[in-house]
PDB file of N, CA and C in Angstrom:
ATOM      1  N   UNK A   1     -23.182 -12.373 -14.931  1.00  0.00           N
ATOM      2  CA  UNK A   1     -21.810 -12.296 -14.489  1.00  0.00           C
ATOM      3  C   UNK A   1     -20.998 -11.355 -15.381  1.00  0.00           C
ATOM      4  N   UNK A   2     -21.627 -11.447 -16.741  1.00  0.00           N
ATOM      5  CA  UNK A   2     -20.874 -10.594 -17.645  1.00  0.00           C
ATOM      6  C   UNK A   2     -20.563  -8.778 -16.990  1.00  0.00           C
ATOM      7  N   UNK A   3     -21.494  -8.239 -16.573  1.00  0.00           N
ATOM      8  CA  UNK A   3     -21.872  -7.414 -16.031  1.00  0.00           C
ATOM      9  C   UNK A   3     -20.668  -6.541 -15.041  1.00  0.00           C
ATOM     10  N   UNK A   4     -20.527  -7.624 -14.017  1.00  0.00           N
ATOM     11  CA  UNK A   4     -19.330  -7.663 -13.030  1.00  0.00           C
ATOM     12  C   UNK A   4     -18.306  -7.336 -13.828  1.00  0.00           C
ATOM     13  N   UNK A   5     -17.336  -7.792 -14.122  1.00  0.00           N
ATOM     14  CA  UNK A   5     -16.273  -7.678 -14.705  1.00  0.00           C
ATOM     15  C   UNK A   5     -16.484  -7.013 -16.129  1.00  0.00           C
ATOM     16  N   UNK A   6     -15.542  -5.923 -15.555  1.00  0.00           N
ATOM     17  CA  UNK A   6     -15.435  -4.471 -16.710  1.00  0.00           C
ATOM     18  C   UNK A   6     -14.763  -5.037 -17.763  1.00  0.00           C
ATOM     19  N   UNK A   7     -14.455  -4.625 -19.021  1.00  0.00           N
ATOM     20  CA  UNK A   7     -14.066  -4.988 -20.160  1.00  0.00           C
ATOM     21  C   UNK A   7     -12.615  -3.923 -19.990  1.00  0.00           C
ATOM     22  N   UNK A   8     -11.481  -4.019 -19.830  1.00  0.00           N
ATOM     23  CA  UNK A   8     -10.025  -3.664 -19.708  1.00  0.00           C
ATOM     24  C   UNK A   8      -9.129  -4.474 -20.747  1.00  0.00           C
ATOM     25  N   UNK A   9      -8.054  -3.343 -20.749  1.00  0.00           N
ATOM     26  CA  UNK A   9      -7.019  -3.679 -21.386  1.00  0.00           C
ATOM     27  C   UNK A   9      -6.099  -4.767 -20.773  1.00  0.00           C
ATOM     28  N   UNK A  10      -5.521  -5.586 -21.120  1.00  0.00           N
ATOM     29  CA  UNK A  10      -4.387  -6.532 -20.910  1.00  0.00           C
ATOM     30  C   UNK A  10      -3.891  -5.577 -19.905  1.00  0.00           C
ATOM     31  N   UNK A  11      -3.053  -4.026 -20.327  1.00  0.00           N
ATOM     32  CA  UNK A  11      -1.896  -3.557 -19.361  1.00  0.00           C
ATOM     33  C   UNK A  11      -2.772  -3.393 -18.068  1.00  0.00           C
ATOM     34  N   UNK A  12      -3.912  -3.121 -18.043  1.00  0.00           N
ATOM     35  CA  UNK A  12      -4.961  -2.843 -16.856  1.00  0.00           C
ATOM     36  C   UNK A  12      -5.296  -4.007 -15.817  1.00  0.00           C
ATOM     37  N   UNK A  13      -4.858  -5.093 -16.487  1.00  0.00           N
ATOM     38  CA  UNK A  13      -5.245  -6.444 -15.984  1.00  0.00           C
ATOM     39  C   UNK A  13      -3.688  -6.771 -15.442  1.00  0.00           C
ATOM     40  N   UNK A  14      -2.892  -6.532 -15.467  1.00  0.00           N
ATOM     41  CA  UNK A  14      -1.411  -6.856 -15.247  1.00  0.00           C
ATOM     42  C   UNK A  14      -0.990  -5.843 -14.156  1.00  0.00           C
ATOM     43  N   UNK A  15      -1.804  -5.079 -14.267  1.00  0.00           N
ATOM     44  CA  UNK A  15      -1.750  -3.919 -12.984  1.00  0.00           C
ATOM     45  C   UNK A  15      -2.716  -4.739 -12.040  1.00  0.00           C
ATOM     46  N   UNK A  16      -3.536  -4.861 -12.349  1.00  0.00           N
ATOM     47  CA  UNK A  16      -4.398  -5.526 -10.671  1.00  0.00           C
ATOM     48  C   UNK A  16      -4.016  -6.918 -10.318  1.00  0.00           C
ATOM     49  N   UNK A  17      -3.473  -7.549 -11.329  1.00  0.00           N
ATOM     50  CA  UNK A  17      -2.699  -8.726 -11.393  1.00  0.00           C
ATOM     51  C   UNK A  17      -1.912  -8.403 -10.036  1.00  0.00           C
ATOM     52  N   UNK A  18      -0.554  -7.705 -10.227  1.00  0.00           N
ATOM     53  CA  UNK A  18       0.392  -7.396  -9.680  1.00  0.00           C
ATOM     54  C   UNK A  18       0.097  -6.567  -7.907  1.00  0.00           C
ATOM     55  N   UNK A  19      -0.883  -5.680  -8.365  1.00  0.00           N
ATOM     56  CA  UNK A  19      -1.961  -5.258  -6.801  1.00  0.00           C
ATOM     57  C   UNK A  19      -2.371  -6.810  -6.363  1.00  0.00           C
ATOM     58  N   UNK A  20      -2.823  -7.230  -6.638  1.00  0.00           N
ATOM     59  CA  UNK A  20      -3.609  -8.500  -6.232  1.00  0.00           C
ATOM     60  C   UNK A  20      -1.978  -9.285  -5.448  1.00  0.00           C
ATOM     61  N   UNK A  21      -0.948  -9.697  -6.361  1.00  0.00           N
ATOM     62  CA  UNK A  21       0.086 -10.515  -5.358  1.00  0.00           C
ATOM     63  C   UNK A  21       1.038  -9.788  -4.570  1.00  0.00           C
ATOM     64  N   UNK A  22       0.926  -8.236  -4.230  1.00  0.00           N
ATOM     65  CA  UNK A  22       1.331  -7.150  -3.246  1.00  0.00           C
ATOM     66  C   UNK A  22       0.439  -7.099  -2.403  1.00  0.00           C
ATOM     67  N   UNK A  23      -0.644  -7.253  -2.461  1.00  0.00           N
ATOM     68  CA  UNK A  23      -1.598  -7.656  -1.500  1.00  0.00           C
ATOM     69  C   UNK A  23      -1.219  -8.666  -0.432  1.00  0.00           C
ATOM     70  N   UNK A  24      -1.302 -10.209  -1.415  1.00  0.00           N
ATOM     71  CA  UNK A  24      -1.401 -11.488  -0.581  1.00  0.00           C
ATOM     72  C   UNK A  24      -0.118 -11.728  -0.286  1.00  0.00           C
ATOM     73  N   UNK A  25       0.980 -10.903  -0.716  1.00  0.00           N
ATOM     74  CA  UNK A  25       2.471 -11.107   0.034  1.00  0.00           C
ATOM     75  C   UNK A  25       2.227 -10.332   0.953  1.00  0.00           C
ATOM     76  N   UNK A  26       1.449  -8.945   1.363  1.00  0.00           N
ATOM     77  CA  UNK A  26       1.840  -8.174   2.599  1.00  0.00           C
ATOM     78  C   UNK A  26       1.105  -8.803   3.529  1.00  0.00           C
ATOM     79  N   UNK A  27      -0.091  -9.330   3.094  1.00  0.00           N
ATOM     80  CA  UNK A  27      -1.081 -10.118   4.432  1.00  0.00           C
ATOM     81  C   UNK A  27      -0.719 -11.624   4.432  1.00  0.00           C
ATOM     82  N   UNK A  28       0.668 -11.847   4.466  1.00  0.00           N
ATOM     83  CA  UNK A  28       0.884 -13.211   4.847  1.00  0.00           C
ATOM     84  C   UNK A  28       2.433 -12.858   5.665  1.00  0.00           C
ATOM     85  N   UNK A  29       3.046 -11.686   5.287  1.00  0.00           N
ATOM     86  CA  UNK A  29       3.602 -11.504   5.995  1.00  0.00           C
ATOM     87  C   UNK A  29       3.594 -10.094   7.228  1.00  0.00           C
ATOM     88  N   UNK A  30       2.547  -9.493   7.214  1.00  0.00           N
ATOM     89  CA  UNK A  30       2.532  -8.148   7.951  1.00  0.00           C
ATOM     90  C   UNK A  30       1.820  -9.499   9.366  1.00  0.00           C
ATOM     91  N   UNK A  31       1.444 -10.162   9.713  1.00  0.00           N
ATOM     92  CA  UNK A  31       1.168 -10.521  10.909  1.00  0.00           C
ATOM     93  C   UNK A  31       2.574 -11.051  11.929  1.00  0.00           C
ATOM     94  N   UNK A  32       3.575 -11.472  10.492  1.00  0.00           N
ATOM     95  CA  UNK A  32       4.388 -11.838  11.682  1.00  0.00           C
ATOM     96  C   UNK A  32       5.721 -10.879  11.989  1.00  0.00           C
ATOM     97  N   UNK A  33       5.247  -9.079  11.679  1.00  0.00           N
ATOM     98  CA  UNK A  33       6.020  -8.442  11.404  1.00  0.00           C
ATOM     99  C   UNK A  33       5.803  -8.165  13.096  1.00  0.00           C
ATOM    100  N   UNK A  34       4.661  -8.010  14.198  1.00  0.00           N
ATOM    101  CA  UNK A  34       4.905  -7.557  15.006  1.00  0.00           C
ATOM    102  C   UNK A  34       5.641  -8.848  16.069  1.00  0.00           C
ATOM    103  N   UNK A  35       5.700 -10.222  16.044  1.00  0.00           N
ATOM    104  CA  UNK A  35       6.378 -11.094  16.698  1.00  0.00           C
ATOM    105  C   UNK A  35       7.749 -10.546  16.259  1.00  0.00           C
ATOM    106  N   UNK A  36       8.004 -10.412  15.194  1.00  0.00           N
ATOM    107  CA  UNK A  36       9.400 -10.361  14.649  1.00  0.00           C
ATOM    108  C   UNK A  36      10.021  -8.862  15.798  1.00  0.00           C
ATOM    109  N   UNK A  37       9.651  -7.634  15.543  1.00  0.00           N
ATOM    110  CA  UNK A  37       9.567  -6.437  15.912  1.00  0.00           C
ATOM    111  C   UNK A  37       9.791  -6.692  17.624  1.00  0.00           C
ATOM    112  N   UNK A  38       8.980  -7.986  18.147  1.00  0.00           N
ATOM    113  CA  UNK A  38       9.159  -8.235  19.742  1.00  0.00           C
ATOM    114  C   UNK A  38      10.350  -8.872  20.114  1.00  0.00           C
ATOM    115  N   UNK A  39      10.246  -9.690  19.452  1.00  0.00           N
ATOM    116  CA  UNK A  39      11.338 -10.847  19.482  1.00  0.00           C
ATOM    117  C   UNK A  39      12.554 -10.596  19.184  1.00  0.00           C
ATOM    118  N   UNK A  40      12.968 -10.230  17.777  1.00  0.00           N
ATOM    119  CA  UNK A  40      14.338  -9.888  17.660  1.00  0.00           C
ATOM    120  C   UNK A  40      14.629  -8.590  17.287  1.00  0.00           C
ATOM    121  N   UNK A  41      13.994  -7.831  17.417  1.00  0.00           N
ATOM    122  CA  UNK A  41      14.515  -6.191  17.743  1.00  0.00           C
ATOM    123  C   UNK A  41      14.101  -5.755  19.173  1.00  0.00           C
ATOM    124  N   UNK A  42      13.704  -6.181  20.004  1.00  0.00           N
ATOM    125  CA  UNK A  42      13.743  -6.414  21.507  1.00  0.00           C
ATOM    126  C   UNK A  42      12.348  -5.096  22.024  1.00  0.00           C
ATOM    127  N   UNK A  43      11.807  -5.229  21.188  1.00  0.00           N
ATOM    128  CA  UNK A  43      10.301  -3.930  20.949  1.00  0.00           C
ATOM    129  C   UNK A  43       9.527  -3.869  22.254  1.00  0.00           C
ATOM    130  N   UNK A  44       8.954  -3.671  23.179  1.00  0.00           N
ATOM    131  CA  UNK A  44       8.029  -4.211  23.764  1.00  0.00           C
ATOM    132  C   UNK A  44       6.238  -4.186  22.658  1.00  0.00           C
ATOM    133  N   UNK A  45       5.722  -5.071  23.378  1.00  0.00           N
ATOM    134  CA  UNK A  45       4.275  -5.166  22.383  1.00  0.00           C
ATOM    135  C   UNK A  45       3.756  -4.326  22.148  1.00  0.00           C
ATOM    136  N   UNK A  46       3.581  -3.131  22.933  1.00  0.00           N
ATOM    137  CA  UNK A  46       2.549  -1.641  22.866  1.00  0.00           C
ATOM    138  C   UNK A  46       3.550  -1.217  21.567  1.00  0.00           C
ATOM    139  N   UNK A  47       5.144  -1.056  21.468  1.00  0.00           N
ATOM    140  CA  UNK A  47       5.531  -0.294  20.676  1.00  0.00           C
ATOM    141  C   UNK A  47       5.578  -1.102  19.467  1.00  0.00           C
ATOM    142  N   UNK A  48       5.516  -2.292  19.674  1.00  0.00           N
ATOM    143  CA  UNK A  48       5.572  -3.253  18.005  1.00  0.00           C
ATOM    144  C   UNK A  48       4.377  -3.200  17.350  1.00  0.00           C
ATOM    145  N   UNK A  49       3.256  -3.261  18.760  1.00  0.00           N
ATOM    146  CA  UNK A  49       1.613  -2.835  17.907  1.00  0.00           C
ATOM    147  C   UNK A  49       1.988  -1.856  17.131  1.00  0.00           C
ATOM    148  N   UNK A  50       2.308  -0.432  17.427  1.00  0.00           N
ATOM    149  CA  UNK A  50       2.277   1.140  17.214  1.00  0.00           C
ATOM    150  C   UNK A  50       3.182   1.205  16.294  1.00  0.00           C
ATOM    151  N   UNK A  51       4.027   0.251  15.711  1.00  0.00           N
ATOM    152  CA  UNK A  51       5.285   0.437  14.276  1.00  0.00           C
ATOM    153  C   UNK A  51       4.036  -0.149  13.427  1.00  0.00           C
ATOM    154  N   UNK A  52       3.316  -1.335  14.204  1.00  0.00           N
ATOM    155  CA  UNK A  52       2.496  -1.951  12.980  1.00  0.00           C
ATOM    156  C   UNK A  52       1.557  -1.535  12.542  1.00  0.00           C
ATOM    157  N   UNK A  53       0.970  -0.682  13.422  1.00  0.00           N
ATOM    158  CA  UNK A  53      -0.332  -0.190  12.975  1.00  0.00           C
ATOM    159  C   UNK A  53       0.033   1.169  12.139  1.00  0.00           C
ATOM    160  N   UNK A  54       0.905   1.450  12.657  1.00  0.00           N
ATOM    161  CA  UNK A  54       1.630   2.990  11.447  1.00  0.00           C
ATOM    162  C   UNK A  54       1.706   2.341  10.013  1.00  0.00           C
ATOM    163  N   UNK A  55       1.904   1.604   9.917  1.00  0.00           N
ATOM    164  CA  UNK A  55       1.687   1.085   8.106  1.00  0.00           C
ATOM    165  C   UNK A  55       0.264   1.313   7.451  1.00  0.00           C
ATOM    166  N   UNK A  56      -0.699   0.835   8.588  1.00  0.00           N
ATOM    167  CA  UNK A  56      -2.148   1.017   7.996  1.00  0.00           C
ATOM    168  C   UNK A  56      -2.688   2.396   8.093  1.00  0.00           C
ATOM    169  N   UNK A  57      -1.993   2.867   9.214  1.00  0.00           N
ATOM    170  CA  UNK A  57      -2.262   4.596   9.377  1.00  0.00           C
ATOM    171  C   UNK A  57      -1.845   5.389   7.931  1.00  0.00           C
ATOM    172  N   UNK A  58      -0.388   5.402   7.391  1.00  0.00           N
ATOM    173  CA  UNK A  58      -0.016   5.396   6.404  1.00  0.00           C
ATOM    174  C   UNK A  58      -0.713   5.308   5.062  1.00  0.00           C
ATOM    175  N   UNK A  59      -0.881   4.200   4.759  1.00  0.00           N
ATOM    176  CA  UNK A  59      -1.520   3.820   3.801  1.00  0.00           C
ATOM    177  C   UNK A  59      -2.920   4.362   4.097  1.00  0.00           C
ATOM    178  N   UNK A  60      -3.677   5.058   4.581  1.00  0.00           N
ATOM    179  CA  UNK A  60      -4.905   5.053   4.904  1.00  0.00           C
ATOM    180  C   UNK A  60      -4.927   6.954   4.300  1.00  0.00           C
ATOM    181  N   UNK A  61      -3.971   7.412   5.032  1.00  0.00           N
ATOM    182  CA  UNK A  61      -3.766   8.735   4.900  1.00  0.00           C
ATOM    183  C   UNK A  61      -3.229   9.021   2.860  1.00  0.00           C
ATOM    184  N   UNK A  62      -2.475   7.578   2.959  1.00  0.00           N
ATOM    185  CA  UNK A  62      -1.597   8.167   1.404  1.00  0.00           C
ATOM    186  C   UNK A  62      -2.974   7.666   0.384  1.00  0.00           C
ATOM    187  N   UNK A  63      -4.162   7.010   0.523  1.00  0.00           N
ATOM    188  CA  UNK A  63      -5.244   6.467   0.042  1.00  0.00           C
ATOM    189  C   UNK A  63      -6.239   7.966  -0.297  1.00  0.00           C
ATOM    190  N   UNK A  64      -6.487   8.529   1.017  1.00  0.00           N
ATOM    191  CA  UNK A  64      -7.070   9.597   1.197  1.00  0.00           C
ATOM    192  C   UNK A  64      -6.560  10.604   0.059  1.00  0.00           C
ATOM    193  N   UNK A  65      -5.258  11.418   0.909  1.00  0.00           N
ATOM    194  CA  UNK A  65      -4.778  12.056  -0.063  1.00  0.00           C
ATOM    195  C   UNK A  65      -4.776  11.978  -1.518  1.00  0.00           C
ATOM    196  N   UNK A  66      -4.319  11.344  -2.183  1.00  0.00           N
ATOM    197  CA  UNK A  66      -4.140  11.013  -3.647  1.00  0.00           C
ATOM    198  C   UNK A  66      -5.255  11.163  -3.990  1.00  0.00           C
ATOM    199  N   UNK A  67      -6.577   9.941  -3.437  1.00  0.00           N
ATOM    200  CA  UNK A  67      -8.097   9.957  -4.121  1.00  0.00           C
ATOM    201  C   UNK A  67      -8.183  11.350  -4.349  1.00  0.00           C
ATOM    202  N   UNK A  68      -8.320  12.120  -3.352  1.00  0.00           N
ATOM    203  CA  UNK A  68      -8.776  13.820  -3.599  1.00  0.00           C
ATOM    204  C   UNK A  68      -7.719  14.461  -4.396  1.00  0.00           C
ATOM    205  N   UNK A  69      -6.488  14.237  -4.658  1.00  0.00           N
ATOM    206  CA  UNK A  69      -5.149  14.610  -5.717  1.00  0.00           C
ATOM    207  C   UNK A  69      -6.177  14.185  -7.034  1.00  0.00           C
ATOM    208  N   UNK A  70      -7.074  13.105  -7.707  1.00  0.00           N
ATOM    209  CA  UNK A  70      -7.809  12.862  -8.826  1.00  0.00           C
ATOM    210  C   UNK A  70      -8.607  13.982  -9.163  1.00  0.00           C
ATOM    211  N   UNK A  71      -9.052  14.430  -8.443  1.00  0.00           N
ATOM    212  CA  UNK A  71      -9.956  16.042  -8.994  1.00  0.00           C
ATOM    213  C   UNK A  71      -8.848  17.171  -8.795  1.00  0.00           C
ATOM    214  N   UNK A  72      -7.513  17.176  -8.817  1.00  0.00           N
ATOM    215  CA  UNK A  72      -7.025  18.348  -9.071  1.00  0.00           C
ATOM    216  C   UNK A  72      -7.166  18.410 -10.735  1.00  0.00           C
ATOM    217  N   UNK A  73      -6.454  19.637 -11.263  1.00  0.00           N
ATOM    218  CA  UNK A  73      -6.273  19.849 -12.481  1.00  0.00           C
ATOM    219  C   UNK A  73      -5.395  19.374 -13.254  1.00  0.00           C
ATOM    220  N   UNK A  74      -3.717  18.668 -12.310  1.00  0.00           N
ATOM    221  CA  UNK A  74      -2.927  17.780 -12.481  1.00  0.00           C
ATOM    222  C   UNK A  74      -4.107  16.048 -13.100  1.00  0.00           C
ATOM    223  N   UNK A  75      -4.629  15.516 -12.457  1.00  0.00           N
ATOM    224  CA  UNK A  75      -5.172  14.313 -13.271  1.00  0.00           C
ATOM    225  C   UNK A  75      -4.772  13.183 -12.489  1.00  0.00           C
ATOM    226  N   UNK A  76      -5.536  12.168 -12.686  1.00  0.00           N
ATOM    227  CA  UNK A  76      -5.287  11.172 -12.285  1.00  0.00           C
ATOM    228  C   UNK A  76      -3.987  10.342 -12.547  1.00  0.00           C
ATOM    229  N   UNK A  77      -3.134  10.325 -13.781  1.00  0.00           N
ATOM    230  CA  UNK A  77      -1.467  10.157 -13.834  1.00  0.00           C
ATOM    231  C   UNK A  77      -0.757  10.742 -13.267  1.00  0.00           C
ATOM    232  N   UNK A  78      -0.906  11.768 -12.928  1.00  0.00           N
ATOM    233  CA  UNK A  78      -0.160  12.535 -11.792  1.00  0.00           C
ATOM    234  C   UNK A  78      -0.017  12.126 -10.429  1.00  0.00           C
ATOM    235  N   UNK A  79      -1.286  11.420 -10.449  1.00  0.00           N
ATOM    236  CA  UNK A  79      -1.724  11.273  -8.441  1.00  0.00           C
ATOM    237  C   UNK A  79      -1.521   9.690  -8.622  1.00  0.00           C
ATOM    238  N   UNK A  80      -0.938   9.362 -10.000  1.00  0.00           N
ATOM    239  CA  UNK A  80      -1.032   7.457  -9.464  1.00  0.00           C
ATOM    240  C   UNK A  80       0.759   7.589  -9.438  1.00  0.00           C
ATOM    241  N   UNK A  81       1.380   8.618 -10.370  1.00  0.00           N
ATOM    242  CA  UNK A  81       2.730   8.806 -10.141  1.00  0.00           C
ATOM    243  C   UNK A  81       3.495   9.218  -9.077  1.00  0.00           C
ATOM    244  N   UNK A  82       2.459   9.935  -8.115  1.00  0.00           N
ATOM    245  CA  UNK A  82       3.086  10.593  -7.296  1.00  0.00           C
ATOM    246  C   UNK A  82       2.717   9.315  -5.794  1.00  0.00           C
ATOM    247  N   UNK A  83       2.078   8.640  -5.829  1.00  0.00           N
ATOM    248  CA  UNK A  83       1.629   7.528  -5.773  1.00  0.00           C
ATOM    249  C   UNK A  83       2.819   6.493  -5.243  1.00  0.00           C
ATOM    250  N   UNK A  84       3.165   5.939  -6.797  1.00  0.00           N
ATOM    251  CA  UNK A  84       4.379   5.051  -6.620  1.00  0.00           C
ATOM    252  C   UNK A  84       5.245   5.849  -6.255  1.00  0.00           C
ATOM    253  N   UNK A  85       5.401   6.348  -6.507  1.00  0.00           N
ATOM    254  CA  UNK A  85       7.270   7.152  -5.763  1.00  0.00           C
ATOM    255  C   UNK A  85       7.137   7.586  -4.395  1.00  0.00           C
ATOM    256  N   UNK A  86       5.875   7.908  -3.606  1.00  0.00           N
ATOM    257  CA  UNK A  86       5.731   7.530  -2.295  1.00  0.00           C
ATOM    258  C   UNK A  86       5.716   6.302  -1.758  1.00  0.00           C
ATOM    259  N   UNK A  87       5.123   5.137  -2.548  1.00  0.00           N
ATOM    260  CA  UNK A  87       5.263   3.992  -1.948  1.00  0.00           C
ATOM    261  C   UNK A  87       7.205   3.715  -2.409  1.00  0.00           C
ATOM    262  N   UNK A  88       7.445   3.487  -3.217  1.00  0.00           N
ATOM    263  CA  UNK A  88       8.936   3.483  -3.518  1.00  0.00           C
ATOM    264  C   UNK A  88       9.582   3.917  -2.214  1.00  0.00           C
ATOM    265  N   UNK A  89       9.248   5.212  -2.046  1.00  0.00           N
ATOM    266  CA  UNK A  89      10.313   5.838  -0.937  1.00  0.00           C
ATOM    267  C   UNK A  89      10.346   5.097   0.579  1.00  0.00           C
ATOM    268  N   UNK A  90       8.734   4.764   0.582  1.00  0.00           N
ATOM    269  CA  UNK A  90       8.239   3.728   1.873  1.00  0.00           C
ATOM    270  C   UNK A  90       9.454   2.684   2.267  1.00  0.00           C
ATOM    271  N   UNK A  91       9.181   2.246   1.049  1.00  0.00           N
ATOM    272  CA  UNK A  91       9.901   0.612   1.063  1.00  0.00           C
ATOM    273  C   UNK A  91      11.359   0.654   0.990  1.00  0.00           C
ATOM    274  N   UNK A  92      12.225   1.270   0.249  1.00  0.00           N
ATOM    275  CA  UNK A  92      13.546   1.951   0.683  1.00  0.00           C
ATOM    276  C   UNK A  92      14.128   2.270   2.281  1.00  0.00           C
ATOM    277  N   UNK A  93      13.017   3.381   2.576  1.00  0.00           N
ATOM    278  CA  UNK A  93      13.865   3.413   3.994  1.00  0.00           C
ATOM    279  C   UNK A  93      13.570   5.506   3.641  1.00  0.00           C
ATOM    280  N   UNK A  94      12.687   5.558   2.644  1.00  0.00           N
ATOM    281  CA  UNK A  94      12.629   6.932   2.463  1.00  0.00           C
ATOM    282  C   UNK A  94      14.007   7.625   1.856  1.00  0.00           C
ATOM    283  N   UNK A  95      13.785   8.911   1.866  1.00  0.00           N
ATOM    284  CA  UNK A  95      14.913  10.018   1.148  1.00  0.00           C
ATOM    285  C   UNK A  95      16.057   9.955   1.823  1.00  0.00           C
TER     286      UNK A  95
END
């Protein structure tokens, strides 16, 4: 078992800590984002699917991108910075 689990720093562990309960808050509430989206913003279902599934589209594309941003010459702090301030802007409402 030792094996499994990498040997990290505290700040490294407080980071996946924090990934880990951004996780289990979005998948407890992203299911009832498309009832919500039907119900009281008056959506029909095809278009509440298509707001909801744009989050995973999103995230799928901003996953992509960045990974391949790690082999630029900028570095991996660069692409985890540029990172949060895209998700930041997400969750705001953007620029």
């Amino acid at each position: 078992m030792r094996g499994l689990v990498p040997r990290l720093g505290r700040g490294a562990w407080v980071v996946l800590a924090a990934d880990l309960l951004s996780a289990v808050g979005t998948g407890m509430t992203l299911p009832f984002l498309l009832v919500y989206l039907h119900t009281a913003r008056g959506l029909s279902l095809p278009v509440a699917g298509a707001a909801a599934a744009s989050i995973a589209a999103a995230s799928l594309a901003a996953v992509l991108a960045l990974g391949l941003a790690r082999w630029l010459p900028a570095g991996a702090n660069r692409a985890q910075a540029a990172g949060a301030v895209a998700e930041l802007a997400g969750m705001t409402g953007g620029p």
